[in-house]
PDB file of N, CA and C in Angstrom:
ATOM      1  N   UNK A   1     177.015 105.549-200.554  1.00  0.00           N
ATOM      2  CA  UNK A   1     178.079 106.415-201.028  1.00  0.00           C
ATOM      3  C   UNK A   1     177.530 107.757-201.502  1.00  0.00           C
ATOM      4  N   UNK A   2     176.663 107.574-202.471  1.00  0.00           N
ATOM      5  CA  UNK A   2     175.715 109.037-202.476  1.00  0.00           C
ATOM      6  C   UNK A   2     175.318 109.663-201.395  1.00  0.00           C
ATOM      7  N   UNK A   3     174.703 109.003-200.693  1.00  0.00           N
ATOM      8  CA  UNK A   3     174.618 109.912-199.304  1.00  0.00           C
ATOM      9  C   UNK A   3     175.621 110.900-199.082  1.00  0.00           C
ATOM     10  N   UNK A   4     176.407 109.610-198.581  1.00  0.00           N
ATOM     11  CA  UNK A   4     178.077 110.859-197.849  1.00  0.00           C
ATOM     12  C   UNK A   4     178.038 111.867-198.677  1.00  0.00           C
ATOM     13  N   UNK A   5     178.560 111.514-200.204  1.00  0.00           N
ATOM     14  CA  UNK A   5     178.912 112.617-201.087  1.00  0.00           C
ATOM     15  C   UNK A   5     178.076 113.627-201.160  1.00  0.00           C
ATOM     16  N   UNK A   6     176.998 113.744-200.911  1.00  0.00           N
ATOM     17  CA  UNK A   6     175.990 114.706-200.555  1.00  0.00           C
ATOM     18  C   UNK A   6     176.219 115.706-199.639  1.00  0.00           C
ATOM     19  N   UNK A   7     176.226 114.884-197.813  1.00  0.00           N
ATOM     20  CA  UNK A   7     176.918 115.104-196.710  1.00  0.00           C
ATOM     21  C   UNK A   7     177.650 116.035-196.941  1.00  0.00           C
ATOM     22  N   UNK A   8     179.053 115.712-198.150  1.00  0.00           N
ATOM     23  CA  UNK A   8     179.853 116.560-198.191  1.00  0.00           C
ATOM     24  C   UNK A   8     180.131 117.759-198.831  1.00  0.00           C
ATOM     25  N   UNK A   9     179.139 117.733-200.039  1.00  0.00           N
ATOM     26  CA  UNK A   9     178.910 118.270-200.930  1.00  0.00           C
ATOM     27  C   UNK A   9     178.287 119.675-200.682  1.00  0.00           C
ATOM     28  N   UNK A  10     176.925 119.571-200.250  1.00  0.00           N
ATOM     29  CA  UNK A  10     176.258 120.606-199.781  1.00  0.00           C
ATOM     30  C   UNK A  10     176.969 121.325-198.799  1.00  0.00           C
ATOM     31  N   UNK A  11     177.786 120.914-197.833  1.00  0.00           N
ATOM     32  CA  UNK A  11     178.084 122.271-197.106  1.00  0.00           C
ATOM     33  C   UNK A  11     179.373 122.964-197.635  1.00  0.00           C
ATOM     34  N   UNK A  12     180.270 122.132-198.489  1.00  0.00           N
ATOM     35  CA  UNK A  12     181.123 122.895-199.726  1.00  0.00           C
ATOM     36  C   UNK A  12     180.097 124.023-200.824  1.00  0.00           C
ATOM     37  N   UNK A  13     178.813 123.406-200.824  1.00  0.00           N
ATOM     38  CA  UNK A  13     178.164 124.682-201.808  1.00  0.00           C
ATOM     39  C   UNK A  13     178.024 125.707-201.287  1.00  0.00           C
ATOM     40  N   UNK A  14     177.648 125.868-199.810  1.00  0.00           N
ATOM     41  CA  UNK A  14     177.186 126.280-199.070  1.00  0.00           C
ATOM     42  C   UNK A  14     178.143 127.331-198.905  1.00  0.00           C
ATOM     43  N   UNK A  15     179.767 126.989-198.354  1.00  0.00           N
ATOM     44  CA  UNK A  15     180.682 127.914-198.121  1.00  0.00           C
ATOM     45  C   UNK A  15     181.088 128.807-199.320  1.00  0.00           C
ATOM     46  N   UNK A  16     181.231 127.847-200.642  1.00  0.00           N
ATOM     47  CA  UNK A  16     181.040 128.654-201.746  1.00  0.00           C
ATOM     48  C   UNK A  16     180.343 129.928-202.348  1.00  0.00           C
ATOM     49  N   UNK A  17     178.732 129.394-201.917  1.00  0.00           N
ATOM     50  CA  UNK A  17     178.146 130.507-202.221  1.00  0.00           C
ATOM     51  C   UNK A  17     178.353 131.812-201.383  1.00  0.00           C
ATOM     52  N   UNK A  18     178.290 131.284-199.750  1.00  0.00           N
ATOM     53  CA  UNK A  18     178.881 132.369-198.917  1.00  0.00           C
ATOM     54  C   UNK A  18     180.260 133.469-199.412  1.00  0.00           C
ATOM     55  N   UNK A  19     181.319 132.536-200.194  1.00  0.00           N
ATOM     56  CA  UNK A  19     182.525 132.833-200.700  1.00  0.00           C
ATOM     57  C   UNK A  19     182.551 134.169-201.759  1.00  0.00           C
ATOM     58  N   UNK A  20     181.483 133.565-202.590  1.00  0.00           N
ATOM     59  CA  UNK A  20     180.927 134.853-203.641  1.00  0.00           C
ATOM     60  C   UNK A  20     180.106 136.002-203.020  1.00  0.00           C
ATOM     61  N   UNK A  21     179.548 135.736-201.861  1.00  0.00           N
ATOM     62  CA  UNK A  21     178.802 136.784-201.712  1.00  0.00           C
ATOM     63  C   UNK A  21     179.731 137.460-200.809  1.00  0.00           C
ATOM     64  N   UNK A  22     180.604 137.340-200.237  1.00  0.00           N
ATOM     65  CA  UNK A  22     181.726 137.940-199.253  1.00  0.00           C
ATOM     66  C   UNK A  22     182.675 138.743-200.164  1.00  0.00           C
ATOM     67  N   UNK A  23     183.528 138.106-201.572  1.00  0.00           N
ATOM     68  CA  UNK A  23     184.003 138.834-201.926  1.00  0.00           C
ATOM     69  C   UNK A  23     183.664 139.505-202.694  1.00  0.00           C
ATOM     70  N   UNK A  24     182.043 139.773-203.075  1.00  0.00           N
ATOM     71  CA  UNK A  24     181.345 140.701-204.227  1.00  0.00           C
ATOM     72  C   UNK A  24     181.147 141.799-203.306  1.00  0.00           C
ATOM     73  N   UNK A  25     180.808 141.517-201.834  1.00  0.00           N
ATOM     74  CA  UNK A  25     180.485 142.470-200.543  1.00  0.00           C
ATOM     75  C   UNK A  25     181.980 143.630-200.605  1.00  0.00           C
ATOM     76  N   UNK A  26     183.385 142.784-200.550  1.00  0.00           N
ATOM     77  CA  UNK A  26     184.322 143.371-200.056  1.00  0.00           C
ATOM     78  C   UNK A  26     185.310 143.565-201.005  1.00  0.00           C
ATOM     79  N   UNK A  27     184.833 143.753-202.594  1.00  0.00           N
ATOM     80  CA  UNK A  27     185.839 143.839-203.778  1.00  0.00           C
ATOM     81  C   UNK A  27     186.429 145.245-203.712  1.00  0.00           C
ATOM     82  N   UNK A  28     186.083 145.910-202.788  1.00  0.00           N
ATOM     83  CA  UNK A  28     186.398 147.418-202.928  1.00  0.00           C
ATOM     84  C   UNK A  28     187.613 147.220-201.945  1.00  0.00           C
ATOM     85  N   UNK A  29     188.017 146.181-200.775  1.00  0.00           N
ATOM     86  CA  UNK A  29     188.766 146.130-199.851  1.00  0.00           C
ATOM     87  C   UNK A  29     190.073 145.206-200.758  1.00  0.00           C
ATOM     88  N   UNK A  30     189.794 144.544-201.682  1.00  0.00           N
ATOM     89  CA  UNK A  30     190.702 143.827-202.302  1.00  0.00           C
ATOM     90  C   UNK A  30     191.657 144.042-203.585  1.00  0.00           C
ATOM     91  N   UNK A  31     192.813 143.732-203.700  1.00  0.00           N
ATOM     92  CA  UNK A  31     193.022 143.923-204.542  1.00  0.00           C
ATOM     93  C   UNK A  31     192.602 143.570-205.988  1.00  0.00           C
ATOM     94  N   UNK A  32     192.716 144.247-207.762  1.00  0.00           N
ATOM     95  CA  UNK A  32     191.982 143.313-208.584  1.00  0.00           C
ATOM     96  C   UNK A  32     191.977 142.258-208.371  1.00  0.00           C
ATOM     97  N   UNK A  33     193.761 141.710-208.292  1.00  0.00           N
ATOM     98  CA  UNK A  33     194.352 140.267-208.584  1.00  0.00           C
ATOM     99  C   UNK A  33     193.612 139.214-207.434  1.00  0.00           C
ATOM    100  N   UNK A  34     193.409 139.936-206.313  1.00  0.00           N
ATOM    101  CA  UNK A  34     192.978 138.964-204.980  1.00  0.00           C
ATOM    102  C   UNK A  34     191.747 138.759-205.429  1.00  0.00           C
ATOM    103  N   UNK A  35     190.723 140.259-205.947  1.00  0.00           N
ATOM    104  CA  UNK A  35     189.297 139.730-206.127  1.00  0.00           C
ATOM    105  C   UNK A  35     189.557 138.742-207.234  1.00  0.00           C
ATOM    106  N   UNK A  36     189.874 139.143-208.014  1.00  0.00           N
ATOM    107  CA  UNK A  36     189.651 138.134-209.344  1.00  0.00           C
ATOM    108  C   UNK A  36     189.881 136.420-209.141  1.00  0.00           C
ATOM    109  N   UNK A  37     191.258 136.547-208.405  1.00  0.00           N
ATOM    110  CA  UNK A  37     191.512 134.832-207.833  1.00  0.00           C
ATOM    111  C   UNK A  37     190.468 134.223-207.017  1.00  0.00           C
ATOM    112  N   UNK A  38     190.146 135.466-206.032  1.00  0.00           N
ATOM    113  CA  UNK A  38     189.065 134.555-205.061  1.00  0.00           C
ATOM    114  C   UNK A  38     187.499 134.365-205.730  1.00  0.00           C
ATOM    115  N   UNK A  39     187.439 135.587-206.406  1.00  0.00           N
ATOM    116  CA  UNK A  39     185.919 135.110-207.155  1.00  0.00           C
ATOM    117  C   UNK A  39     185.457 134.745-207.954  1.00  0.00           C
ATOM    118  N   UNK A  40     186.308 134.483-209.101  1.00  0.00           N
ATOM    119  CA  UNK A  40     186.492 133.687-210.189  1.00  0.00           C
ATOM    120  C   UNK A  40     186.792 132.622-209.915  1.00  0.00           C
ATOM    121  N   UNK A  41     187.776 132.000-209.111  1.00  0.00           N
ATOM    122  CA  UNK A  41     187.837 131.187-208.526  1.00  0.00           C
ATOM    123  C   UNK A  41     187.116 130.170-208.340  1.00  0.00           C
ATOM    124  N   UNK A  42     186.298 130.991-207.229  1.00  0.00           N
ATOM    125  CA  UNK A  42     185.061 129.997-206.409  1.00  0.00           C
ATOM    126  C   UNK A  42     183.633 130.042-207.590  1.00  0.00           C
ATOM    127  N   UNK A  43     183.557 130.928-208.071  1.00  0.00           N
ATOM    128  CA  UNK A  43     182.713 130.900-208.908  1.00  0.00           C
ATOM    129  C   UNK A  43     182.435 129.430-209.575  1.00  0.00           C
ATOM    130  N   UNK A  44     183.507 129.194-210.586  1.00  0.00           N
ATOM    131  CA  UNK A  44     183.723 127.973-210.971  1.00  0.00           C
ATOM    132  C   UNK A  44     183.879 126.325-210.139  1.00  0.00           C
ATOM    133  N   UNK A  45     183.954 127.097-208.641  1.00  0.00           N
ATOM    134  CA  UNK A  45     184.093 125.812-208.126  1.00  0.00           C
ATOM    135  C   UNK A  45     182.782 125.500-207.850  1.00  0.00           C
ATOM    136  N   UNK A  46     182.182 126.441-207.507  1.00  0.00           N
ATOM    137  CA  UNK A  46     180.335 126.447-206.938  1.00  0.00           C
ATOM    138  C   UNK A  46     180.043 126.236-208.579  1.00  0.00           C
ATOM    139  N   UNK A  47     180.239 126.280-209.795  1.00  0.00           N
ATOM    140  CA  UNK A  47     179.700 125.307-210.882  1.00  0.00           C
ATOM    141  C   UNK A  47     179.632 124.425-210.614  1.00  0.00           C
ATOM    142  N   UNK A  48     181.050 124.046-210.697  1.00  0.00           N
ATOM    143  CA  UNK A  48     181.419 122.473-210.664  1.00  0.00           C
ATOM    144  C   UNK A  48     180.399 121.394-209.794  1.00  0.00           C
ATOM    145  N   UNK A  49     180.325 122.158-208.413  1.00  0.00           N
ATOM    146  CA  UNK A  49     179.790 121.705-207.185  1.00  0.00           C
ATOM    147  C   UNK A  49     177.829 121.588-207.633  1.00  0.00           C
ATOM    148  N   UNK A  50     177.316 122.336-208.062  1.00  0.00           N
ATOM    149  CA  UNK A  50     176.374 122.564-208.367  1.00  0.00           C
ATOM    150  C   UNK A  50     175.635 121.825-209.177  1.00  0.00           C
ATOM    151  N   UNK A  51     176.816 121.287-210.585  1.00  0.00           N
ATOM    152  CA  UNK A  51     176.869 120.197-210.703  1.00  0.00           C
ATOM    153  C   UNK A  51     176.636 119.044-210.893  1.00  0.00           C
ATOM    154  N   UNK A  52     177.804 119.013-209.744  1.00  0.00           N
ATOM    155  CA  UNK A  52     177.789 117.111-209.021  1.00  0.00           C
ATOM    156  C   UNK A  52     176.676 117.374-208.207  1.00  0.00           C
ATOM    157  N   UNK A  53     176.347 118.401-207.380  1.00  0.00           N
ATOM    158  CA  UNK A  53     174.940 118.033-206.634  1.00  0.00           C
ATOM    159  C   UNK A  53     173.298 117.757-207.859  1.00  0.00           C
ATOM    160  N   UNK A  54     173.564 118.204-208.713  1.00  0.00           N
ATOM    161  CA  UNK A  54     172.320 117.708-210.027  1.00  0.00           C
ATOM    162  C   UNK A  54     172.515 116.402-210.203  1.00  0.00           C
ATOM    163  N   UNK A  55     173.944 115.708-210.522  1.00  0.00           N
ATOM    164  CA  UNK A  55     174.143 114.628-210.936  1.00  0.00           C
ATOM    165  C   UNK A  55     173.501 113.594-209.429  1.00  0.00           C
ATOM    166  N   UNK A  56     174.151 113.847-208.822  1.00  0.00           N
ATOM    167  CA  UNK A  56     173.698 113.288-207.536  1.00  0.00           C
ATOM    168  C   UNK A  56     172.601 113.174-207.286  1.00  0.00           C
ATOM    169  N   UNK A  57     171.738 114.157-207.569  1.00  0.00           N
ATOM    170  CA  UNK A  57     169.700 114.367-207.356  1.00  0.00           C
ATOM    171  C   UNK A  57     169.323 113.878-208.454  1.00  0.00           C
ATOM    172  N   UNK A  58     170.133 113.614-209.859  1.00  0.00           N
ATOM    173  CA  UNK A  58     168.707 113.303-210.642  1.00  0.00           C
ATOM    174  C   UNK A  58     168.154 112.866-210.842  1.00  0.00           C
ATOM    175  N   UNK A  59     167.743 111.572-210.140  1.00  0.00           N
ATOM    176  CA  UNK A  59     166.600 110.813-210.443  1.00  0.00           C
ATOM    177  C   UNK A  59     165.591 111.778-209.455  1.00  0.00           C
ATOM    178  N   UNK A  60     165.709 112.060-208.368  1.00  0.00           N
ATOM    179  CA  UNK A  60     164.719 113.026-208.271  1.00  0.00           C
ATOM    180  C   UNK A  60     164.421 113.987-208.667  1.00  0.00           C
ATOM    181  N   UNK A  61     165.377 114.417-209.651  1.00  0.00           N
ATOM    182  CA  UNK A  61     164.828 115.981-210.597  1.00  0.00           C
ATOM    183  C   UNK A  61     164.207 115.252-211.719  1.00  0.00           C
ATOM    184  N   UNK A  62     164.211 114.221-212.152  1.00  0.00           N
ATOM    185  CA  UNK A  62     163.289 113.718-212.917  1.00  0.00           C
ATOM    186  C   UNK A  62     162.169 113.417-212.459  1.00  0.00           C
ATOM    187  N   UNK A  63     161.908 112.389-211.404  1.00  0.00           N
ATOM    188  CA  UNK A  63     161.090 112.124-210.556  1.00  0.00           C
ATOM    189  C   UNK A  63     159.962 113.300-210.377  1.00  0.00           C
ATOM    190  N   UNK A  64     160.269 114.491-209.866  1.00  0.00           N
ATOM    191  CA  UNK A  64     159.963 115.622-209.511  1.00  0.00           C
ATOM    192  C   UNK A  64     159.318 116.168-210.674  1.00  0.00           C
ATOM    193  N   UNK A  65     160.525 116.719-211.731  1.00  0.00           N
ATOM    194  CA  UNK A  65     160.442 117.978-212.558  1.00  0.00           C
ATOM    195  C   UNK A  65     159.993 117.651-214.159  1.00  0.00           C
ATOM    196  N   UNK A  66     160.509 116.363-214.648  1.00  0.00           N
ATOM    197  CA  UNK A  66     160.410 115.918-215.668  1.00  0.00           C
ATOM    198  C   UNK A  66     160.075 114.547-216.077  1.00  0.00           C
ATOM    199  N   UNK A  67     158.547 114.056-215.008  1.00  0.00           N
ATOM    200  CA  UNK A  67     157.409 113.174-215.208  1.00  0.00           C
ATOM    201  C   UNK A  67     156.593 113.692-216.208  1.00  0.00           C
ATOM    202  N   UNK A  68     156.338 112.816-217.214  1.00  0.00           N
ATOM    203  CA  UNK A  68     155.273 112.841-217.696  1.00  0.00           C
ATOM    204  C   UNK A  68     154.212 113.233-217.651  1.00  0.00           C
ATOM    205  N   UNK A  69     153.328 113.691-218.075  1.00  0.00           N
ATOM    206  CA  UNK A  69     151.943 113.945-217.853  1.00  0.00           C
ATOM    207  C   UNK A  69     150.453 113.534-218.598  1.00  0.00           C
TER     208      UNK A  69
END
């Protein structure tokens, strides 16, 4: 089940981050109200997402980052 959710996960971060960098590119083409919905928006969703992808890795961010020494 982690797997999938992974699967699915990462390429939702993926479009996200693309999401922010598109409308930080084209805030001059948008209106406030449109930039603000779309990038505030996604902002928070690429938290959220960011996340569940930590929660999802952490035994390997422990594994990894926060072994003992």
């Amino acid at each position: 089940m982690k797997k999938f959710a992974l699967k699915l996960l990462n390429p939702i971060i993926a479009l996200l981050i693309l999401n922010q960098a598109l409308s930080a590119l084209l805030s001059g083409l948008l209106s406030r109200d449109a930039f603000e919905t779309i990038h505030e928006t996604g902002g928070v969703l690429l938290l959220v997402g960011v996340v569940l992808h930590l929660l999802l890795n952490w035994n390997w961010v422990k594994a990894t980052y926060l072994k003992k020494k």
